[in-house]
Protein backbone atom coordinates (compact mmCIF):
# COMPACT_ATOMS: atom_id res chain seq x y z
CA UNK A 1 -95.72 -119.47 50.29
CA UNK A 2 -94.69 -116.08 51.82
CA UNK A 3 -91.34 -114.82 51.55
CA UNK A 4 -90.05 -111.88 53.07
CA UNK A 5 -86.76 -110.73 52.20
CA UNK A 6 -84.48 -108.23 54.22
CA UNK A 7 -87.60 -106.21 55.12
CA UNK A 8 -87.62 -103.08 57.03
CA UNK A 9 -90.23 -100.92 58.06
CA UNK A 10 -90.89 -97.57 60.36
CA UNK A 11 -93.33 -95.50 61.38
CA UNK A 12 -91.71 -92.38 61.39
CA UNK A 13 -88.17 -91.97 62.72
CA UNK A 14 -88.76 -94.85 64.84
CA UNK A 15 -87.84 -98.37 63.20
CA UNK A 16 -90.20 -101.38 63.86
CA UNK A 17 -88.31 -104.51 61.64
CA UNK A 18 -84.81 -104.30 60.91
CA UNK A 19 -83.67 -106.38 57.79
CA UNK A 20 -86.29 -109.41 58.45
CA UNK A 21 -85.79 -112.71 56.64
CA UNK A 22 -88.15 -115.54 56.76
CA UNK A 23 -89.54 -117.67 54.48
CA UNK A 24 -92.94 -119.56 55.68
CA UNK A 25 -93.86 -122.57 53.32
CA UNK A 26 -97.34 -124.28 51.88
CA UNK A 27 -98.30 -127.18 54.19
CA UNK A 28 -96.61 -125.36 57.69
CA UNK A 29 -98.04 -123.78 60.68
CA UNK A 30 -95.97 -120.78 61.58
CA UNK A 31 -96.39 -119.17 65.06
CA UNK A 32 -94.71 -115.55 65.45
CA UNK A 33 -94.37 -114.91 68.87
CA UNK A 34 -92.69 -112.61 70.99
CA UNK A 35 -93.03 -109.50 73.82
CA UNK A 36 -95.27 -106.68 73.05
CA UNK A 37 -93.64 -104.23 70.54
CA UNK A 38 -91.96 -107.50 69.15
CA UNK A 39 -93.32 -106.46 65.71
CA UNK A 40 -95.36 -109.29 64.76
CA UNK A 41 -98.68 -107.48 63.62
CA UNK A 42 -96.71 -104.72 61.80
CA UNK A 43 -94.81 -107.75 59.94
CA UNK A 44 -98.56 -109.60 59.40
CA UNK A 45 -99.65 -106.20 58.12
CA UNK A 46 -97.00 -105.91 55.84
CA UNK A 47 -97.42 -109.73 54.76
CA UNK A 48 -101.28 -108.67 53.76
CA UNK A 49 -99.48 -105.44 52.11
CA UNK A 50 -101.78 -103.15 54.14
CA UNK A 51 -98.48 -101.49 55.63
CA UNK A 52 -95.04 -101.23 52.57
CA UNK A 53 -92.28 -102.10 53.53
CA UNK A 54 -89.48 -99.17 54.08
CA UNK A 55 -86.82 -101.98 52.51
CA UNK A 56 -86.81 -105.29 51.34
CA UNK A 57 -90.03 -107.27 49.76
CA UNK A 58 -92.56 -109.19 50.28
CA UNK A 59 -93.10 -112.11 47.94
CA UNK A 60 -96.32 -114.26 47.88
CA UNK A 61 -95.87 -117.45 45.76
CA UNK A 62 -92.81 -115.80 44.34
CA UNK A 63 -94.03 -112.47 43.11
CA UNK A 64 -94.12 -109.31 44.87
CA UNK A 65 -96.83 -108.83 46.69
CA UNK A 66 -97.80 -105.18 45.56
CA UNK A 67 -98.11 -106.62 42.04
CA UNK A 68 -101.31 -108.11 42.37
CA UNK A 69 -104.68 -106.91 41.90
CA UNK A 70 -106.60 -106.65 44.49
CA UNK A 71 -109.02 -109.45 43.73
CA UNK A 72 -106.07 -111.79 42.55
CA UNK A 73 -104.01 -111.05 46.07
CA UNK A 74 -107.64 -111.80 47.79
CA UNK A 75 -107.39 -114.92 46.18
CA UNK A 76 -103.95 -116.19 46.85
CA UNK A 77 -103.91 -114.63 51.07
CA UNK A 78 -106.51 -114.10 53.15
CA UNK A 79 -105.76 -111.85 56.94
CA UNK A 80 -107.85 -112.36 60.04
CA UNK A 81 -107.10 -109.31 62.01
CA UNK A 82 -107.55 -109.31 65.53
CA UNK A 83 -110.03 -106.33 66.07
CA UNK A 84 -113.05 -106.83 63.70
CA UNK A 85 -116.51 -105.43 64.14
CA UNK A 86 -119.59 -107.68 64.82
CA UNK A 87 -122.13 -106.72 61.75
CA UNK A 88 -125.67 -107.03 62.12
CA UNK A 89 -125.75 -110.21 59.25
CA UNK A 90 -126.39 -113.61 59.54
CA UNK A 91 -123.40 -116.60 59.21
CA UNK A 92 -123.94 -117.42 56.04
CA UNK A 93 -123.76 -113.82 54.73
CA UNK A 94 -120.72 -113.20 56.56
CA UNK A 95 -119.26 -116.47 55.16
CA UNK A 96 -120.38 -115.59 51.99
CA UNK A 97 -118.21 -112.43 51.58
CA UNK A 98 -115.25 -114.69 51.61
CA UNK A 99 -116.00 -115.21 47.85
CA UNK A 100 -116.14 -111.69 47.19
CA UNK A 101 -112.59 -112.10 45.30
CA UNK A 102 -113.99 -115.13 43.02
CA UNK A 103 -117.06 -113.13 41.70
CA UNK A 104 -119.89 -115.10 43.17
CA UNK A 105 -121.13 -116.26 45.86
CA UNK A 106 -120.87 -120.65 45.35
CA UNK A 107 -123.28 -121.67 47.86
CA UNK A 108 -121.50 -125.01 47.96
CA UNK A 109 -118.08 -123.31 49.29
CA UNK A 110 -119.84 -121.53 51.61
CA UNK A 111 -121.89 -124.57 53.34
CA UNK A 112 -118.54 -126.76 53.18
CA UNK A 113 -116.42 -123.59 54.99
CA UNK A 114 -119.47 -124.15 57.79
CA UNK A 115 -119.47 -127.82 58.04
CA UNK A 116 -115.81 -127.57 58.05
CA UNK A 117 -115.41 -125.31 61.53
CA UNK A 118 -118.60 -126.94 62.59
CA UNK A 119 -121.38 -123.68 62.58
CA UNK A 120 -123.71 -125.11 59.82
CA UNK A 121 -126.45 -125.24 62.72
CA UNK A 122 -125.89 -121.23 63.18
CA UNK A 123 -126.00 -120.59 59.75
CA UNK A 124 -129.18 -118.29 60.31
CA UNK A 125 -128.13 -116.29 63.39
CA UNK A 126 -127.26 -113.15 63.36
CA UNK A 127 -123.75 -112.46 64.18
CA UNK A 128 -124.52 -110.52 67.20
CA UNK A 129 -126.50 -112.72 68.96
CA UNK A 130 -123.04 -115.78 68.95
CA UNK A 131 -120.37 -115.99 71.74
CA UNK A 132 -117.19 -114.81 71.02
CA UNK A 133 -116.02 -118.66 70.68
CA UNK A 134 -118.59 -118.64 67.81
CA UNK A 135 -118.11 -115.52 65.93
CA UNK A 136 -114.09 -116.36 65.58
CA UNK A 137 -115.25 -120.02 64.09
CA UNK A 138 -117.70 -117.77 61.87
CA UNK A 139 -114.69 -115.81 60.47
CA UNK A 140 -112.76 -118.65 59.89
CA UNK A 141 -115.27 -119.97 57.97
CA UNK A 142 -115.38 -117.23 55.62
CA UNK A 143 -111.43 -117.34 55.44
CA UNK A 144 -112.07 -120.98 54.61
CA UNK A 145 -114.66 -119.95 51.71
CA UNK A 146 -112.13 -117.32 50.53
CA UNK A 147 -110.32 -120.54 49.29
CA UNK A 148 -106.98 -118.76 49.73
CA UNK A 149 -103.50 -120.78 49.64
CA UNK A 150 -101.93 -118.47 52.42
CA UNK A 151 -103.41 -117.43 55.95
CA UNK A 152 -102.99 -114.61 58.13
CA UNK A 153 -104.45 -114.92 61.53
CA UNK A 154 -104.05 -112.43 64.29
CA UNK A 155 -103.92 -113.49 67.90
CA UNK A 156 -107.26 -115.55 66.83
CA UNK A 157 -107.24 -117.20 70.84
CA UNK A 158 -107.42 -114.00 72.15
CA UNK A 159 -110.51 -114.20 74.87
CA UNK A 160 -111.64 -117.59 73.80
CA UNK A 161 -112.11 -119.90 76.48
CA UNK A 162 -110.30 -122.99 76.32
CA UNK A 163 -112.76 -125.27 74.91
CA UNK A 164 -113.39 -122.33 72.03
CA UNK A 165 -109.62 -122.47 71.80
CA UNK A 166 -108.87 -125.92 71.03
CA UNK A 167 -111.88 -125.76 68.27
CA UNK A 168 -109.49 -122.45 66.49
CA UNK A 169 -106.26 -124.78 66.74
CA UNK A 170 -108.38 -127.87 65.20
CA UNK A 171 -109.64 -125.62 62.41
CA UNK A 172 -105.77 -123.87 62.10
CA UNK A 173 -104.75 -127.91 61.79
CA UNK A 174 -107.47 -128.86 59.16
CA UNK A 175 -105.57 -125.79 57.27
CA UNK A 176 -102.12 -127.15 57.30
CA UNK A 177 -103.62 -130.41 56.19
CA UNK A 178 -105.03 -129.31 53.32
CA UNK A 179 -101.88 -127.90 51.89
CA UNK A 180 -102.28 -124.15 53.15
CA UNK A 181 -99.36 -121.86 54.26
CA UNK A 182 -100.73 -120.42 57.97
CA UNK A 183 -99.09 -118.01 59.76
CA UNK A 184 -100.54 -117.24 63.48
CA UNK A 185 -99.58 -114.34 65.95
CA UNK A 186 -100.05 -115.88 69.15
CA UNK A 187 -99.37 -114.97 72.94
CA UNK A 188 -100.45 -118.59 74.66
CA UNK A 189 -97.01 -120.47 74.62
CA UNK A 190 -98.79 -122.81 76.16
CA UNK A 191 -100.96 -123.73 72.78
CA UNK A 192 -97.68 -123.28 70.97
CA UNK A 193 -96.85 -127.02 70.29
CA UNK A 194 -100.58 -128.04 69.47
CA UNK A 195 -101.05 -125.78 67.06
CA UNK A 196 -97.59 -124.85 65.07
CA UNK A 197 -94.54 -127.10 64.07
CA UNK A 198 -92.63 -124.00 64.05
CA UNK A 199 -91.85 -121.11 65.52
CA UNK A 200 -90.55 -117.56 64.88
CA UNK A 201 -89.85 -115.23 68.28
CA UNK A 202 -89.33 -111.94 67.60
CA UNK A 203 -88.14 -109.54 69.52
CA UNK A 204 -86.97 -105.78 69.18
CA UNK A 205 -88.17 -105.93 65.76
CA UNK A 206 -85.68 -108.72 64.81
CA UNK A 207 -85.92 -112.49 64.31
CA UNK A 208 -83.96 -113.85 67.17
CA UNK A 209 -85.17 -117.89 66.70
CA UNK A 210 -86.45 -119.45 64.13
CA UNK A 211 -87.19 -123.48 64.53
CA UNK A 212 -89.29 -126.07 65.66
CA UNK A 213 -91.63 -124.73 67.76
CA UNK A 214 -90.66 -127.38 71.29
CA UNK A 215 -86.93 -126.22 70.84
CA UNK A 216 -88.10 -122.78 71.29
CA UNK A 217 -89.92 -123.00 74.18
CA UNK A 218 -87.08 -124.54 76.09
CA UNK A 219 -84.57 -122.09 73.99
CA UNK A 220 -82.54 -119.33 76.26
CA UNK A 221 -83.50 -116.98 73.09
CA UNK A 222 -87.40 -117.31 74.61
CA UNK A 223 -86.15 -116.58 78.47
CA UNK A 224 -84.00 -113.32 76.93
CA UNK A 225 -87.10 -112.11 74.67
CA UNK A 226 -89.77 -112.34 77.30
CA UNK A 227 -87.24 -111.64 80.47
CA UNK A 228 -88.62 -115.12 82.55
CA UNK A 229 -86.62 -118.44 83.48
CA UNK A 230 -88.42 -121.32 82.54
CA UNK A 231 -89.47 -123.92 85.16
CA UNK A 232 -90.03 -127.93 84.31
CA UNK A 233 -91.52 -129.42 86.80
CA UNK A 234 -94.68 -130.61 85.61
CA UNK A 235 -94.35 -129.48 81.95
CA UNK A 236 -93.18 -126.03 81.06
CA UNK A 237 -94.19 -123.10 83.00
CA UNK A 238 -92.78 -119.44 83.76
CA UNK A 239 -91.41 -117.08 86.25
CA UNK A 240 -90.37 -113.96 86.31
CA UNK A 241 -86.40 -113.36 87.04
């Protein structure tokens, strides 16, 4: 569970969130979404406490989040951030770090978090020699090894082709399932209802909908954010206005 309560946060004079309130439950898929500038990887970051918030706090599983150790936060959230270098290890090894926070490296978590996302057969490549499709279900797998209640993922669909795509939302599904809290940035509103049950839009570094993820997609709060009308013709597209 990740609770953020009347957060604010700025860079400088300029404010990014303004007095954010959301709470995102075990067992849910939570999509942010929103326009560019929105705020959702600042609020992400602060979630993973690599940015502080200016006001308010961050709880994870009802204690503040800057109260834990570092191994003992690793433990109870892991982040996926959306730029990550490609290192010259195999899958396994990269895996493998996900139990850097447990103190050892249980081979048996590690082959399950490959079966899991389906890579056991590229357990030996290097990393550098996968398709971008590949090295994102690589990193999941060691998010799945970290064995972490909460999940941070970053935009994980960005440059995946479809097929790549629908493996990410399976694996983001297999998550909820298993009693995880996830929360995804995402831009594809047209993977929105596959993958999340709800959905938070953002916009001007404020919450402006908060609700099942359908609703929002139809929601004049969506048109406003994003400045588009929404056609539904065949399913839901967009248009400019």
């Amino acid at each position: 569970m990740i609770d953020l309560q009347n957060v604010s946060f700025s860079y400088g004079r300029e404010m990014i969130l303004h007095q954010v309130s959301c709470r995102m439950a075990n067992g849910e898929v939570v999509s942010l979404i929103g326009p560019n500038g929105a705020g959702k990887s600042t609020l992400l970051r602060l979630c993973a406490r690599i940015l502080k918030p200016l006001e308010g706090s961050v709880l994870v599983d009802e204690r503040p989040a800057g109260d834990y150790p570092v191994k003992a936060f690793a433990r109870q959230l892991a982040f996926l951030p959306q730029s990550r270098p490609t290192p010259a290890i195999s899958v396994r090894s990269l895996v493998t770090l996900g139990r850097f926070a447990h103190g050892k490296g249980d081979r048996e978590a590690v082959e399950a978090a490959m079966q899991t996302v389906g890579i056991a057969s590229l357990a030996e490549r290097d990393m550098r020699t996968l398709s971008g499709g590949q090295r994102q279900m690589a990193y999941l797998a060691m998010l799945l090894a970290q064995e972490s209640p909460n999940v941070l993922l970053d935009e994980p669909f960005t440059h995946l082709d479809i097929s790549a795509q629908l493996d990410v939302a399976r694996v983001i599904r297999q998550m909820k399932d298993a009693g995880k809290c996830v929360v995804v940035v995402m831009h594809d509103l047209n993977l929105l209802e596959q993958v999340c049950g709800r959905a938070v839009l953002m916009d001007s570094g404020r919450i402006v909908y908060d609700g099942n993820a359908a609703d929002c997609l139809r929601s004049n709060a969506l048109q406003d954010a994003f400045g588009v009308r929404i056609l539904e013709n065949q399913g839901i597209s967009f248009a400019k206005r």
